[in-house]
C-alpha atoms as a PDB file:
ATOM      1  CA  UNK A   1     -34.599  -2.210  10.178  1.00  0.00           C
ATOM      2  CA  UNK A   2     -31.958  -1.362  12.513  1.00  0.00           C
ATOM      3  CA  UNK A   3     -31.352  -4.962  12.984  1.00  0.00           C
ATOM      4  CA  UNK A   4     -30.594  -5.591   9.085  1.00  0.00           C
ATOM      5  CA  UNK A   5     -28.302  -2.548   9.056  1.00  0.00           C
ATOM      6  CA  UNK A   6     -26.374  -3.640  12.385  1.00  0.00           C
ATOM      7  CA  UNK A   7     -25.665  -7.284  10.182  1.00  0.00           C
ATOM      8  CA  UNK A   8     -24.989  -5.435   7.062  1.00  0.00           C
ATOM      9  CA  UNK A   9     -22.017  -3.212   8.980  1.00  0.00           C
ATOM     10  CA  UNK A  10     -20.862  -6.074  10.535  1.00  0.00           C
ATOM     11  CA  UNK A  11     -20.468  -7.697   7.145  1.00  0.00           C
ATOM     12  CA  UNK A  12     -18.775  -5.422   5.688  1.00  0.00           C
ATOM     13  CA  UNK A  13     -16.579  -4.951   8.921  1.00  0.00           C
ATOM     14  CA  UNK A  14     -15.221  -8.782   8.523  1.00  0.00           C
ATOM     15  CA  UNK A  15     -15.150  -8.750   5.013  1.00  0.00           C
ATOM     16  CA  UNK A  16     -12.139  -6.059   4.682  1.00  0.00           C
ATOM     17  CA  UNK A  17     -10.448  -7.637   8.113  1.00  0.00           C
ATOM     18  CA  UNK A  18     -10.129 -10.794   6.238  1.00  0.00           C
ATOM     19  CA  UNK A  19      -9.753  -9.465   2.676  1.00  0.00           C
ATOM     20  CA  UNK A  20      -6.378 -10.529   2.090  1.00  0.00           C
ATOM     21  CA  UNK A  21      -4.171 -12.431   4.139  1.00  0.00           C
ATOM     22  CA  UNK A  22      -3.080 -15.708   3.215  1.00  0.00           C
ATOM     23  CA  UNK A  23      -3.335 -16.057  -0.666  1.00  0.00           C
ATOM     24  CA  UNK A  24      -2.612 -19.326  -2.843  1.00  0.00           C
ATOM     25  CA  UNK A  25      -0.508 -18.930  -6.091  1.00  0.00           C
ATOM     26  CA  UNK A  26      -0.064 -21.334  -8.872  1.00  0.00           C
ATOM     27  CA  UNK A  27       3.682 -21.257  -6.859  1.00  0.00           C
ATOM     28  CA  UNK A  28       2.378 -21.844  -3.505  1.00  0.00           C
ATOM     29  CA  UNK A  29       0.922 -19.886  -0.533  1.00  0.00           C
ATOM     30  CA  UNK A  30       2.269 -16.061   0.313  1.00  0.00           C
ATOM     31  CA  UNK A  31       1.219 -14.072   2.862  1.00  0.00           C
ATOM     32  CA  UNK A  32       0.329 -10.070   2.265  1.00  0.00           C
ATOM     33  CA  UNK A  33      -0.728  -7.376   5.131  1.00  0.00           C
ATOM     34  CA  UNK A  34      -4.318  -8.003   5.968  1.00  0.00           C
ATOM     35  CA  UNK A  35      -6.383  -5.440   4.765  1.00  0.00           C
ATOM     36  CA  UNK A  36      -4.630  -4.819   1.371  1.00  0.00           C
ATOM     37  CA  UNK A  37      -6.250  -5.071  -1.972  1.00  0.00           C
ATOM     38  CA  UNK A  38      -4.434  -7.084  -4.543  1.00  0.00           C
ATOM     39  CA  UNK A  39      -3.928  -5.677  -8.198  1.00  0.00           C
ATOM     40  CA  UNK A  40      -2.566  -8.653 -10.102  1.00  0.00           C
ATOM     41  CA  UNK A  41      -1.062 -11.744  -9.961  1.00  0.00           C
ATOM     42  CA  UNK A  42       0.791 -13.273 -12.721  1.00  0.00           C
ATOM     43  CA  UNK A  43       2.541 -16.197 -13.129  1.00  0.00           C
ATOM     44  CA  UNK A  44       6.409 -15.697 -14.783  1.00  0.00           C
ATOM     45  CA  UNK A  45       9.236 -18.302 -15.542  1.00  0.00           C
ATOM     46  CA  UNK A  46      10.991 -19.338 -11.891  1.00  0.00           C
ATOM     47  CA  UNK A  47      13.968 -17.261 -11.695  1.00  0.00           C
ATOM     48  CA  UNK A  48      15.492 -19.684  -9.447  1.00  0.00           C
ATOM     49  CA  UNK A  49      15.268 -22.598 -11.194  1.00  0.00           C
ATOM     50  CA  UNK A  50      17.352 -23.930 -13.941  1.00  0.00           C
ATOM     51  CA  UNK A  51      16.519 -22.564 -17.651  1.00  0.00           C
ATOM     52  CA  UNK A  52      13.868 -24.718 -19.360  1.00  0.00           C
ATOM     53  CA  UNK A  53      13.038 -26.638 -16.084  1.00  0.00           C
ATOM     54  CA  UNK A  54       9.287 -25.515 -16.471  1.00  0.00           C
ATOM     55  CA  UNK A  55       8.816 -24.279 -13.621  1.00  0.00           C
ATOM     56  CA  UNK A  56       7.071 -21.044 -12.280  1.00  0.00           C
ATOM     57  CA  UNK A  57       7.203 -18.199  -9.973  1.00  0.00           C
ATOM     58  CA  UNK A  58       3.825 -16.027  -9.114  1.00  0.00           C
ATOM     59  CA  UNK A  59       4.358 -12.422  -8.421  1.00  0.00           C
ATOM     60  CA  UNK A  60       1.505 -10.923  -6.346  1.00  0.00           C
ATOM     61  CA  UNK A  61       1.409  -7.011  -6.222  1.00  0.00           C
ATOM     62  CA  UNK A  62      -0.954  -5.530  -3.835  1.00  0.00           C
ATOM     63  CA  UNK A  63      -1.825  -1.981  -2.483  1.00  0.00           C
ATOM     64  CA  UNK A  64      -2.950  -0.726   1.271  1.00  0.00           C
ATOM     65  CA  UNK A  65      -3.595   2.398   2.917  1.00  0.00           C
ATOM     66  CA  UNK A  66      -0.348   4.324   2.752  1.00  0.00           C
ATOM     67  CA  UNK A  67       1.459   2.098   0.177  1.00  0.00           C
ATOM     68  CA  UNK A  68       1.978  -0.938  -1.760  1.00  0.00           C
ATOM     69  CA  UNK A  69       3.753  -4.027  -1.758  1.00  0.00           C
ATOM     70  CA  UNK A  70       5.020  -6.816  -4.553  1.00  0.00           C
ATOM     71  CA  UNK A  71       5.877 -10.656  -3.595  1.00  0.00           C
ATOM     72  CA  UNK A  72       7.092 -13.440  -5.425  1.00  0.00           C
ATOM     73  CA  UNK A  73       7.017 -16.610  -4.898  1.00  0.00           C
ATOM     74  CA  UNK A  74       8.956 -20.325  -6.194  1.00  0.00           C
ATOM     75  CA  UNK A  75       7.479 -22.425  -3.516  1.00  0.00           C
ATOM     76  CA  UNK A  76       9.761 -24.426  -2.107  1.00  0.00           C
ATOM     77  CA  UNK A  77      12.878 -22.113  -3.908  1.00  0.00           C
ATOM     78  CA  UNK A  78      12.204 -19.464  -1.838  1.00  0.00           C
ATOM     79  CA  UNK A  79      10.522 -15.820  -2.000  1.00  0.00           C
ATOM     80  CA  UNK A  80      11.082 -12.157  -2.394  1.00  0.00           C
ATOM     81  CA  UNK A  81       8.936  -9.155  -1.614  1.00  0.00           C
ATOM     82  CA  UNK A  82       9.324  -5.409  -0.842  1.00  0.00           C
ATOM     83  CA  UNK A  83       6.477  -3.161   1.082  1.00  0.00           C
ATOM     84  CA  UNK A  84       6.940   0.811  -0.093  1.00  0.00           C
ATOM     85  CA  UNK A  85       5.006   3.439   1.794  1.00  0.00           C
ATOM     86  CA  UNK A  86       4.018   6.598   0.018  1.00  0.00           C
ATOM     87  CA  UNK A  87       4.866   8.900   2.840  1.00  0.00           C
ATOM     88  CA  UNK A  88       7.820   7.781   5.567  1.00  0.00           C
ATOM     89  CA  UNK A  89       6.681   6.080   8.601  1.00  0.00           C
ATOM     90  CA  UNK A  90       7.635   5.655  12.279  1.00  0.00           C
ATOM     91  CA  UNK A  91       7.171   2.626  14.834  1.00  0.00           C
ATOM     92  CA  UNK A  92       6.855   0.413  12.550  1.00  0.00           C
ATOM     93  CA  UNK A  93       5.416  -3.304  13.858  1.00  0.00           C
ATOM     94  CA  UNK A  94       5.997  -5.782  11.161  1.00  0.00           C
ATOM     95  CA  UNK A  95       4.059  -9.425  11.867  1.00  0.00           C
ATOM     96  CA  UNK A  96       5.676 -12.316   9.646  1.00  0.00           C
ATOM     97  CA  UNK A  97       5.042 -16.108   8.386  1.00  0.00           C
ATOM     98  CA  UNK A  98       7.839 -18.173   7.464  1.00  0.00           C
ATOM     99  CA  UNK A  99       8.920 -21.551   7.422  1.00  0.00           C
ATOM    100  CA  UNK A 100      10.211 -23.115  10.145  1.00  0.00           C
ATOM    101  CA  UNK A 101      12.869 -25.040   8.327  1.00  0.00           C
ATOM    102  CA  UNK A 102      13.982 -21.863   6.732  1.00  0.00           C
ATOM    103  CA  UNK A 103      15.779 -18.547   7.214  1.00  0.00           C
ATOM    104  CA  UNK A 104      12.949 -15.443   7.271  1.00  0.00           C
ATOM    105  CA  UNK A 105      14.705 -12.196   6.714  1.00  0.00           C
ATOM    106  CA  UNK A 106      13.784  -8.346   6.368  1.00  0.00           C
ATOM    107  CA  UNK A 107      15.791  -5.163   6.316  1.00  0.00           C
ATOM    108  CA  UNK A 108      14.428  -1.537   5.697  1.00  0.00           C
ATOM    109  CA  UNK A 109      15.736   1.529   3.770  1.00  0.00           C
ATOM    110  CA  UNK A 110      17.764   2.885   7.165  1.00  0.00           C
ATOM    111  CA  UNK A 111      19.348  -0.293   7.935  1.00  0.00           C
ATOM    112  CA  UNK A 112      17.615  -1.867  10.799  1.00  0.00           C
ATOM    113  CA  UNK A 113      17.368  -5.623   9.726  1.00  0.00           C
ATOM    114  CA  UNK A 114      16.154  -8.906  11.276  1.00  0.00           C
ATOM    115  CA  UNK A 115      16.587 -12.346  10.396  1.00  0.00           C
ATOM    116  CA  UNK A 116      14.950 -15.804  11.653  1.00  0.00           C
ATOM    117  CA  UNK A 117      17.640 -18.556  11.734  1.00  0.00           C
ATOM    118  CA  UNK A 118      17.182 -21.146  10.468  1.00  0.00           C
ATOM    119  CA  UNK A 119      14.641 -23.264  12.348  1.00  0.00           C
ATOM    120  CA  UNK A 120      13.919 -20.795  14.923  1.00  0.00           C
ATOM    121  CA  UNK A 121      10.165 -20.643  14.812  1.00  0.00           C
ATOM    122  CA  UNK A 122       7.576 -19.858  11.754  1.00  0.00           C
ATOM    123  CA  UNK A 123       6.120 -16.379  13.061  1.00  0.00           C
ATOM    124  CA  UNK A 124       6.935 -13.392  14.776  1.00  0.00           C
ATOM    125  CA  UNK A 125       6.537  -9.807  15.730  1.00  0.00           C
ATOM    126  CA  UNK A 126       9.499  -7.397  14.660  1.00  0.00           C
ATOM    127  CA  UNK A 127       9.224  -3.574  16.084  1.00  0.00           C
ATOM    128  CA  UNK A 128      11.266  -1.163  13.802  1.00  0.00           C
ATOM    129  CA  UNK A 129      11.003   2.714  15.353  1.00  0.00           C
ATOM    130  CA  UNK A 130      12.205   4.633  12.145  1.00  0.00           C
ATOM    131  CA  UNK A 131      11.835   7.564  11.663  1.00  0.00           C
ATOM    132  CA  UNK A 132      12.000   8.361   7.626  1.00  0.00           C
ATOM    133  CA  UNK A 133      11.069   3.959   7.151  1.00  0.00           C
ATOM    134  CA  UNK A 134      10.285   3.883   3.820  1.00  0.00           C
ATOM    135  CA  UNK A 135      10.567   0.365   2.075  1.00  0.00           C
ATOM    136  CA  UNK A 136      11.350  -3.532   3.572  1.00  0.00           C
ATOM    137  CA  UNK A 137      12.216  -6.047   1.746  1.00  0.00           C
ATOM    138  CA  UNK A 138      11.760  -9.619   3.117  1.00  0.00           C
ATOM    139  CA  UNK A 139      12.701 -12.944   1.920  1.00  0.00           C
ATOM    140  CA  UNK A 140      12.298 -16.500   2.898  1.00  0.00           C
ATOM    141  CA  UNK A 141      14.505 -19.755   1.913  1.00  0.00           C
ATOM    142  CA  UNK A 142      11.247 -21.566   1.181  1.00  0.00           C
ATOM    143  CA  UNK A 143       7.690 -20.781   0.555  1.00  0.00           C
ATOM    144  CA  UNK A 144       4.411 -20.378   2.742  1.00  0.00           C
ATOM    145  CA  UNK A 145       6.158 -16.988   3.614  1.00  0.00           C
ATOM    146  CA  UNK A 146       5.307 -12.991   4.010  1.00  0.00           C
ATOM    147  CA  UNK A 147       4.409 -10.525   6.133  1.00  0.00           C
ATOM    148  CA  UNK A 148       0.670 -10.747   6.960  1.00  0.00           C
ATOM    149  CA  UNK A 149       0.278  -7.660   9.607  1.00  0.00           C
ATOM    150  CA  UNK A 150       1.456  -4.072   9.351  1.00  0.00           C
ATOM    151  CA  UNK A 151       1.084  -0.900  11.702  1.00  0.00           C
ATOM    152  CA  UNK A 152       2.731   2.250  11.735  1.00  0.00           C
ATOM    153  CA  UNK A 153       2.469   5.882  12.367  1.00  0.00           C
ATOM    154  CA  UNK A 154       2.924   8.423   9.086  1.00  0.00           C
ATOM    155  CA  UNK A 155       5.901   9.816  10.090  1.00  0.00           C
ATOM    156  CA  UNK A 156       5.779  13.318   7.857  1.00  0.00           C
ATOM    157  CA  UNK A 157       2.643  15.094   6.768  1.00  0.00           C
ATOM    158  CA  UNK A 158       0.431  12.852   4.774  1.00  0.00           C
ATOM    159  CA  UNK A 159      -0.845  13.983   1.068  1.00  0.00           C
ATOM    160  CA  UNK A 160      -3.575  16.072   1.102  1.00  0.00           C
ATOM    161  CA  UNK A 161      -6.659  15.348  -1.678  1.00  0.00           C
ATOM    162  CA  UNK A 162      -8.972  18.018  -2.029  1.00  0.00           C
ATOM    163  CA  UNK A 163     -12.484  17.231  -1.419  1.00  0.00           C
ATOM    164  CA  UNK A 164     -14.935  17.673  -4.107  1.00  0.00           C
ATOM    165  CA  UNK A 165     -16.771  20.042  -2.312  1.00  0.00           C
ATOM    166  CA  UNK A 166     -13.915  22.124  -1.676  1.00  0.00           C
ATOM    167  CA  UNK A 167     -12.894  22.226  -5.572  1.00  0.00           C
ATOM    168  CA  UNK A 168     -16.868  23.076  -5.975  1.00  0.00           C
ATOM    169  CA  UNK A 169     -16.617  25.951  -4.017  1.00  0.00           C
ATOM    170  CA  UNK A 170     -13.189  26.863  -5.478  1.00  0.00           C
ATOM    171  CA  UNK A 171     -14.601  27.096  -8.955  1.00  0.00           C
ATOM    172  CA  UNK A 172     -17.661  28.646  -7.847  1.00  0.00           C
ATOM    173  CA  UNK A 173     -15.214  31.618  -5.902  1.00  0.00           C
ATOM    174  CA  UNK A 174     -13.064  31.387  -9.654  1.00  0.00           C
ATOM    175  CA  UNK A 175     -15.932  32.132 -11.646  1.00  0.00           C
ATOM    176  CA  UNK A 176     -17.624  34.434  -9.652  1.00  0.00           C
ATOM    177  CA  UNK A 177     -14.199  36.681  -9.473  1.00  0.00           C
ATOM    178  CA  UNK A 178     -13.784  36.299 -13.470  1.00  0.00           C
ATOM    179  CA  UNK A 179     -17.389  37.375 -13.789  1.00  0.00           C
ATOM    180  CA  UNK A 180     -16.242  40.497 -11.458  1.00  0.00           C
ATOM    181  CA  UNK A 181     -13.353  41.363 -13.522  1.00  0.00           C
ATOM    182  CA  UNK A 182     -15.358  41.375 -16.950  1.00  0.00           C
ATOM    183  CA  UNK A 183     -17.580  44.013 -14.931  1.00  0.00           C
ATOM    184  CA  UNK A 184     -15.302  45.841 -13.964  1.00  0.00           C
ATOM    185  CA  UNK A 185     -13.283  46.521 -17.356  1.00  0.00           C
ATOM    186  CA  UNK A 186     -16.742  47.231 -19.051  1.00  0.00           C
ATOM    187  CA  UNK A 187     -17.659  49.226 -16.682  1.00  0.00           C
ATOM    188  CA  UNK A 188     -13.690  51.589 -16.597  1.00  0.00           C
ATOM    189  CA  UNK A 189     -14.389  51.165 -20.526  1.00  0.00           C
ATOM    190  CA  UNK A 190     -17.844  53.271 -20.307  1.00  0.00           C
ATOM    191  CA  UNK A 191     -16.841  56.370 -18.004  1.00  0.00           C
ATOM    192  CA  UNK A 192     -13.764  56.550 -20.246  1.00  0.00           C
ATOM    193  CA  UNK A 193     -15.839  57.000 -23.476  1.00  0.00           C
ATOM    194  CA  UNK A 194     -18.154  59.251 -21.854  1.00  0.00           C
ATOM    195  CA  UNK A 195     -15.842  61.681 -20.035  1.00  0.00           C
ATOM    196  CA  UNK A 196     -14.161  62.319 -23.545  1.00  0.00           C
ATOM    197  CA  UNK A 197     -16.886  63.581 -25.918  1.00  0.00           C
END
């Protein structure tokens, strides 16, 4: 038994280390932050290409933790993408895929940028230390291209959910003070009829 549980959490384990990472398009390959989840992709005109040429783009959109991200892709015309995080971030370490024939660029929303010249290399490791990071866009002058690695630290205080057992116990304290008011009133409302005959 404990065997069969062991394998079973070591499944799941490599299953969401290697849910996404490098994905293939209709457009060609793009890479997204390994771990995220992605929420559509859809395949639109090429915006890159001349009008009636035929060809296509894919967009992929994708979510992760803190945030979400969109790319799109023309193959070998390039592509565009943008990572927003719900809550500002600090020491930021940003691993990309490029092309090594092609220019790989990124720049965040406090101006610290980067760029890969061209033929100078197809990966890397970029260290941004923020604070108040809260978007990078990214681009590449040909496909195969992305970021597929992201870490940071939350730089402000993350959004706090309720659990559900805290709204249980919420409601329960609600009703139990409504139930205590409704007393109360009947209860002024009696000794005020009976001390006036």
């Amino acid at each position: 038994m404990k065997l069969k549980l062991a394998v079973a959490f070591a499944v799941l384990l490599l299953a969401s280390a290697v849910r996404a990472d490098g994905i293939q398009t209709d457009a060609g390959l793009v890479y997204i932050p390994g771990g995220s989840t992605i929420t559509s992709i859809q395949d639109i005109p090429d915006p890159w290409a001349e009008t009636g040429s035929g060809l296509i783009a894919s967009v992929v959109d994708f979510t992760f933790a803190d945030g979400s991200g969109q790319i799109t892709t023309a193959g070998i015309y390039g592509e565009l993408g943008s990572i927003d995080f719900t809550t500002p971030v600090a020491d930021l370490v940003l691993n990309w895929d490029g092309n090594d024939s092609y220019a790989f660029w990124m720049l965040d929303n406090i101006g610290d940028c980067f760029c890969n010249p061209n033929n100078g290399g197809i990966s890397g490791t970029v260290n941004w230390s923020g604070p108040g990071i809260s978007s990078v866009g990214f681009g590449s002058g040909d496909g195969d291209a992305g970021i597929d690695s992201v870490t940071y630290a939350l730089d402000g205080p993350a959004p706090s959910v309720p659990e559900p057992s805290s709204l249980l116990l919420s409601g329960i304290g609600l009703a139990a003070l409504i139930g205590l008011a409704r007393r109360n009133r009947t209860n002024v409302g009696r000794s005020i009829r009976i001390s006036h005959p």
